[in-house]
PDB file of N, CA and C in Angstrom:
ATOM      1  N   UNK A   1     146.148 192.223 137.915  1.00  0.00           N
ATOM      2  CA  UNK A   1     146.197 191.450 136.696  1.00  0.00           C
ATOM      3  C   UNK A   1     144.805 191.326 136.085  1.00  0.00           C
ATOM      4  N   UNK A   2     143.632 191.208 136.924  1.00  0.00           N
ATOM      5  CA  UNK A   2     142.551 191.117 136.240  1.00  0.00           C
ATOM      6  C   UNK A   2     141.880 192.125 135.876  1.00  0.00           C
ATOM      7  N   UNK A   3     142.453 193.253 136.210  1.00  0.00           N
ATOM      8  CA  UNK A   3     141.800 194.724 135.119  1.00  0.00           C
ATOM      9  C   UNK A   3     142.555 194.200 133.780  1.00  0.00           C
ATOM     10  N   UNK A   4     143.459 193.885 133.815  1.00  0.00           N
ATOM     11  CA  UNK A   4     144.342 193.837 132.188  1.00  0.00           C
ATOM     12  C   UNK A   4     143.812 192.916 131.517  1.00  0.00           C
ATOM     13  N   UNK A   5     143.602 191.724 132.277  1.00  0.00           N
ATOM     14  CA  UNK A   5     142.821 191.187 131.050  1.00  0.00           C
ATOM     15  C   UNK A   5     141.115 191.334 130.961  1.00  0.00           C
ATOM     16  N   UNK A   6     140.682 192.399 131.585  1.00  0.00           N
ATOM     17  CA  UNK A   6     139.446 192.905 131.436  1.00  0.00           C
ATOM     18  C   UNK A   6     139.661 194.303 130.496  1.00  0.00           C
ATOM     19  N   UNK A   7     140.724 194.574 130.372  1.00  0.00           N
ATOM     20  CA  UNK A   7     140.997 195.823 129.226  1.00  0.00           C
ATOM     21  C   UNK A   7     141.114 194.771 127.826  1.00  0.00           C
ATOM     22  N   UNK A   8     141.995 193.674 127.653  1.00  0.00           N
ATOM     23  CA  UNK A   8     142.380 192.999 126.923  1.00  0.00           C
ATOM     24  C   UNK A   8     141.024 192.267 125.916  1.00  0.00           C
ATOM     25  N   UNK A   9     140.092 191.901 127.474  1.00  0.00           N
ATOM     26  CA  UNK A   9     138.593 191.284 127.028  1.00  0.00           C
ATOM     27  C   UNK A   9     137.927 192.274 126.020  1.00  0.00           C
ATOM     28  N   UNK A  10     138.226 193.619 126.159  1.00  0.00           N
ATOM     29  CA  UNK A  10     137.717 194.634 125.775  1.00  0.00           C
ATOM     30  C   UNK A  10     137.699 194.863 124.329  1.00  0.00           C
ATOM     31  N   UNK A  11     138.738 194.028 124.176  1.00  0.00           N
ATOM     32  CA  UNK A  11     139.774 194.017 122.816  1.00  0.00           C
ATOM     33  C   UNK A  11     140.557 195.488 122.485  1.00  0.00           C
ATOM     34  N   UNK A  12     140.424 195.964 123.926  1.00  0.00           N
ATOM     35  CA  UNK A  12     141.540 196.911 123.873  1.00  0.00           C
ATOM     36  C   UNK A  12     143.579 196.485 124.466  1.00  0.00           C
ATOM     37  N   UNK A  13     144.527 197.450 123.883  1.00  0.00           N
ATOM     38  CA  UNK A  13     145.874 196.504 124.369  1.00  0.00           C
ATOM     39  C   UNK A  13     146.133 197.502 125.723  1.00  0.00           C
ATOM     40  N   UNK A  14     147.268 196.661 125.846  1.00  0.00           N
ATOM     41  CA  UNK A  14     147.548 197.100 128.091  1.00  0.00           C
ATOM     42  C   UNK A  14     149.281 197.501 126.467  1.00  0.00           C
ATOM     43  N   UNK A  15     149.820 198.759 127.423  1.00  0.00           N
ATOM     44  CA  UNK A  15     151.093 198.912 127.131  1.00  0.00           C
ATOM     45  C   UNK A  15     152.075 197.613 126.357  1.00  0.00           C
ATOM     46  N   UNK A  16     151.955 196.464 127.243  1.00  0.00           N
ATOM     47  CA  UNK A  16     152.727 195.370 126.786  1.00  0.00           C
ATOM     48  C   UNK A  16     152.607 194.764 125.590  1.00  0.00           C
ATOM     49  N   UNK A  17     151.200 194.495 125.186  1.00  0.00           N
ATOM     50  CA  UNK A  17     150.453 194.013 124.071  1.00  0.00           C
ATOM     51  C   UNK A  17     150.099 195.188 122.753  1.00  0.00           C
ATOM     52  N   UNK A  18     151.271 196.144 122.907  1.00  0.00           N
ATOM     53  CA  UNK A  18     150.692 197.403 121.786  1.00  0.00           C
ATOM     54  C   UNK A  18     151.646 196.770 120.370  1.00  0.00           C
ATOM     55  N   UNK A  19     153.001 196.067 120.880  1.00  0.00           N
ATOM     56  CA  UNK A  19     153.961 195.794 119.534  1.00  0.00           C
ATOM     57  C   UNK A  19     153.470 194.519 119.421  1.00  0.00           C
ATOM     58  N   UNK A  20     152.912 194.072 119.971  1.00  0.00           N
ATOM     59  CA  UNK A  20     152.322 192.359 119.396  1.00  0.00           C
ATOM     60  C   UNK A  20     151.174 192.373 118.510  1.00  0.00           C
ATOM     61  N   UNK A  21     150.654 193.148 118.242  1.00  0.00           N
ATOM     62  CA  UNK A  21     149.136 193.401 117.513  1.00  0.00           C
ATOM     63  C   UNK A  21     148.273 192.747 117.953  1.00  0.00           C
ATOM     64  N   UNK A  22     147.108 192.127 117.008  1.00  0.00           N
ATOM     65  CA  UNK A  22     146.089 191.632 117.546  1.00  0.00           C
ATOM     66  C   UNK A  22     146.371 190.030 118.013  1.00  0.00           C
ATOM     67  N   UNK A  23     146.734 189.551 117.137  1.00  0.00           N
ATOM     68  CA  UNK A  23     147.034 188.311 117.411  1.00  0.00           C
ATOM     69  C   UNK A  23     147.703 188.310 118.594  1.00  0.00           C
ATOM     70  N   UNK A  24     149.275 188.724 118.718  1.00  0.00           N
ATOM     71  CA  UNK A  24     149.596 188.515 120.270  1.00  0.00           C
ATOM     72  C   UNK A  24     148.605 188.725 121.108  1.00  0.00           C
ATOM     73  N   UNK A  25     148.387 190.132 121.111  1.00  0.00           N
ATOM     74  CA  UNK A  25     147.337 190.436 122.213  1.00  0.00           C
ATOM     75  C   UNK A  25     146.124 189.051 122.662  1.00  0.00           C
ATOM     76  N   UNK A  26     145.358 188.714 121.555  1.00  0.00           N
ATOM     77  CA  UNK A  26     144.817 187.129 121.647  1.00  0.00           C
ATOM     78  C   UNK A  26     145.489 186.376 122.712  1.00  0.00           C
ATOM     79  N   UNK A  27     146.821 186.461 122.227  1.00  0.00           N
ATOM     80  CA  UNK A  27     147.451 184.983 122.845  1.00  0.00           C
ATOM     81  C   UNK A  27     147.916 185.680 123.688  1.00  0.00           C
ATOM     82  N   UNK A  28     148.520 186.751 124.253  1.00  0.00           N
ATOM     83  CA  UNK A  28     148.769 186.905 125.696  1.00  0.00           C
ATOM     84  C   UNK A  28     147.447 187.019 126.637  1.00  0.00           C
ATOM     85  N   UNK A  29     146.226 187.312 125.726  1.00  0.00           N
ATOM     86  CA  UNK A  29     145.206 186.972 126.647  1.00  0.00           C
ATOM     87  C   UNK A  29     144.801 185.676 127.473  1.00  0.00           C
ATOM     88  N   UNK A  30     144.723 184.620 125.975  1.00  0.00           N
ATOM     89  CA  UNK A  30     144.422 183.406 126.676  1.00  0.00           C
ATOM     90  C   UNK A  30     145.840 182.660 127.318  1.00  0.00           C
ATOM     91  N   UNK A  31     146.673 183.112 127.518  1.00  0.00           N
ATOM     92  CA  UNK A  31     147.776 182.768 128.738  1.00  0.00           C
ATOM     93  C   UNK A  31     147.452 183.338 130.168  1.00  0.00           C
ATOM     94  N   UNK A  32     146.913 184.903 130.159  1.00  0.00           N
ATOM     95  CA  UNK A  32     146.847 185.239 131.367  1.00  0.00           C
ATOM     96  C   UNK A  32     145.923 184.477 131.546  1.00  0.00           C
ATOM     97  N   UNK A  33     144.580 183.987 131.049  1.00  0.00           N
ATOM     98  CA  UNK A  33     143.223 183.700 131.636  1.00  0.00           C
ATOM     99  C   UNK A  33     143.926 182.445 132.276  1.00  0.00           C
ATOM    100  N   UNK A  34     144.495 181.496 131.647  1.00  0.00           N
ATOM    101  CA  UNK A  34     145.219 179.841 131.969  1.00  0.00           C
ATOM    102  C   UNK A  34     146.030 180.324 133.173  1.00  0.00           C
ATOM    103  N   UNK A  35     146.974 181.306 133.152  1.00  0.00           N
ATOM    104  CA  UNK A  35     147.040 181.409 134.572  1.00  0.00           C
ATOM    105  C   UNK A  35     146.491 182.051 135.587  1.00  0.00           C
ATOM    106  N   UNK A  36     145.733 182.640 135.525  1.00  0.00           N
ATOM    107  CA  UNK A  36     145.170 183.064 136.948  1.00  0.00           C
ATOM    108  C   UNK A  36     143.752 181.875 136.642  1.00  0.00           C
ATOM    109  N   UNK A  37     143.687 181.247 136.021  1.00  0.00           N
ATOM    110  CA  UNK A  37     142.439 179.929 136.583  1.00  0.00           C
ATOM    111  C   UNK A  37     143.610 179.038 137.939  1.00  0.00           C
ATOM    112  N   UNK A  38     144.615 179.139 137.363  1.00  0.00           N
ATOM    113  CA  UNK A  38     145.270 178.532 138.658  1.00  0.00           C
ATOM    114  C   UNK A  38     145.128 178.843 139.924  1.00  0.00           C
ATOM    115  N   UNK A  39     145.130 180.014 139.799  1.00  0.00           N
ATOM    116  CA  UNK A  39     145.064 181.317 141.201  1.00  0.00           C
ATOM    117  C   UNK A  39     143.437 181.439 141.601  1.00  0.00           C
ATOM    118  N   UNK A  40     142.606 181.063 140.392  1.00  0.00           N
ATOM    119  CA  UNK A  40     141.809 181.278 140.934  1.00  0.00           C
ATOM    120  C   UNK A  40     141.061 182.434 141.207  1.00  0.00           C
ATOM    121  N   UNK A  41     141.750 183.303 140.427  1.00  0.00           N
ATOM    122  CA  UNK A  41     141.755 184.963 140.182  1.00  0.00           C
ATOM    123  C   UNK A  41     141.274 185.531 141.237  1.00  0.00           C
ATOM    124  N   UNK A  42     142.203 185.128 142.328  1.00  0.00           N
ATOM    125  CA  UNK A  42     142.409 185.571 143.945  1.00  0.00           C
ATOM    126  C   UNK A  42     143.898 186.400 143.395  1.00  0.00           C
ATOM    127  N   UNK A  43     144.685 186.712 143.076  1.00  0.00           N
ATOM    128  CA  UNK A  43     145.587 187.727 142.425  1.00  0.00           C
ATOM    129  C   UNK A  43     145.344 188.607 142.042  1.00  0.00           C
ATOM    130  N   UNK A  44     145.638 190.262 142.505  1.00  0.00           N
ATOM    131  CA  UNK A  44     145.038 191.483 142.634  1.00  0.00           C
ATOM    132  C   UNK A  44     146.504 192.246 142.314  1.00  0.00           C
ATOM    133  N   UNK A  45     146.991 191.507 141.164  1.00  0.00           N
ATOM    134  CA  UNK A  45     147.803 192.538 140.501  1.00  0.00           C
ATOM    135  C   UNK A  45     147.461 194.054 140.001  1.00  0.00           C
TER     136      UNK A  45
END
C-alpha cells in the first residue's frame, strides 16, 4: 500500500485512481494516508 501512495504522492494515478481524475486521486490519497496512520504504515501491501 505504501508504494501507491508514494506513486499517488508523485501525483502520478495507481490503475484505481485513473477514472477518478485528479481530484479523486487527491481524495483517495488523503484516505489512504488516514488509514495507514492507523497501522502505522507497518502494512506492506
Amino acid at each position: 500500500m505504501l508504494g501507491k501512495i508514494a506513486i499517488l504522492e508523485g501525483g502520478e494515478h495507481v490503475p484505481e485512481t485513473i477514472p477518478l481524475g485528479e481530484q479523486g486521486r487527491n481524495a483517495v490519497l488523503g484516505e489512504l494516508k488516514s488509514i495507514m496512520s492507523v497501522y502505522d504504515n507497518v502494512c506492506r501491501m
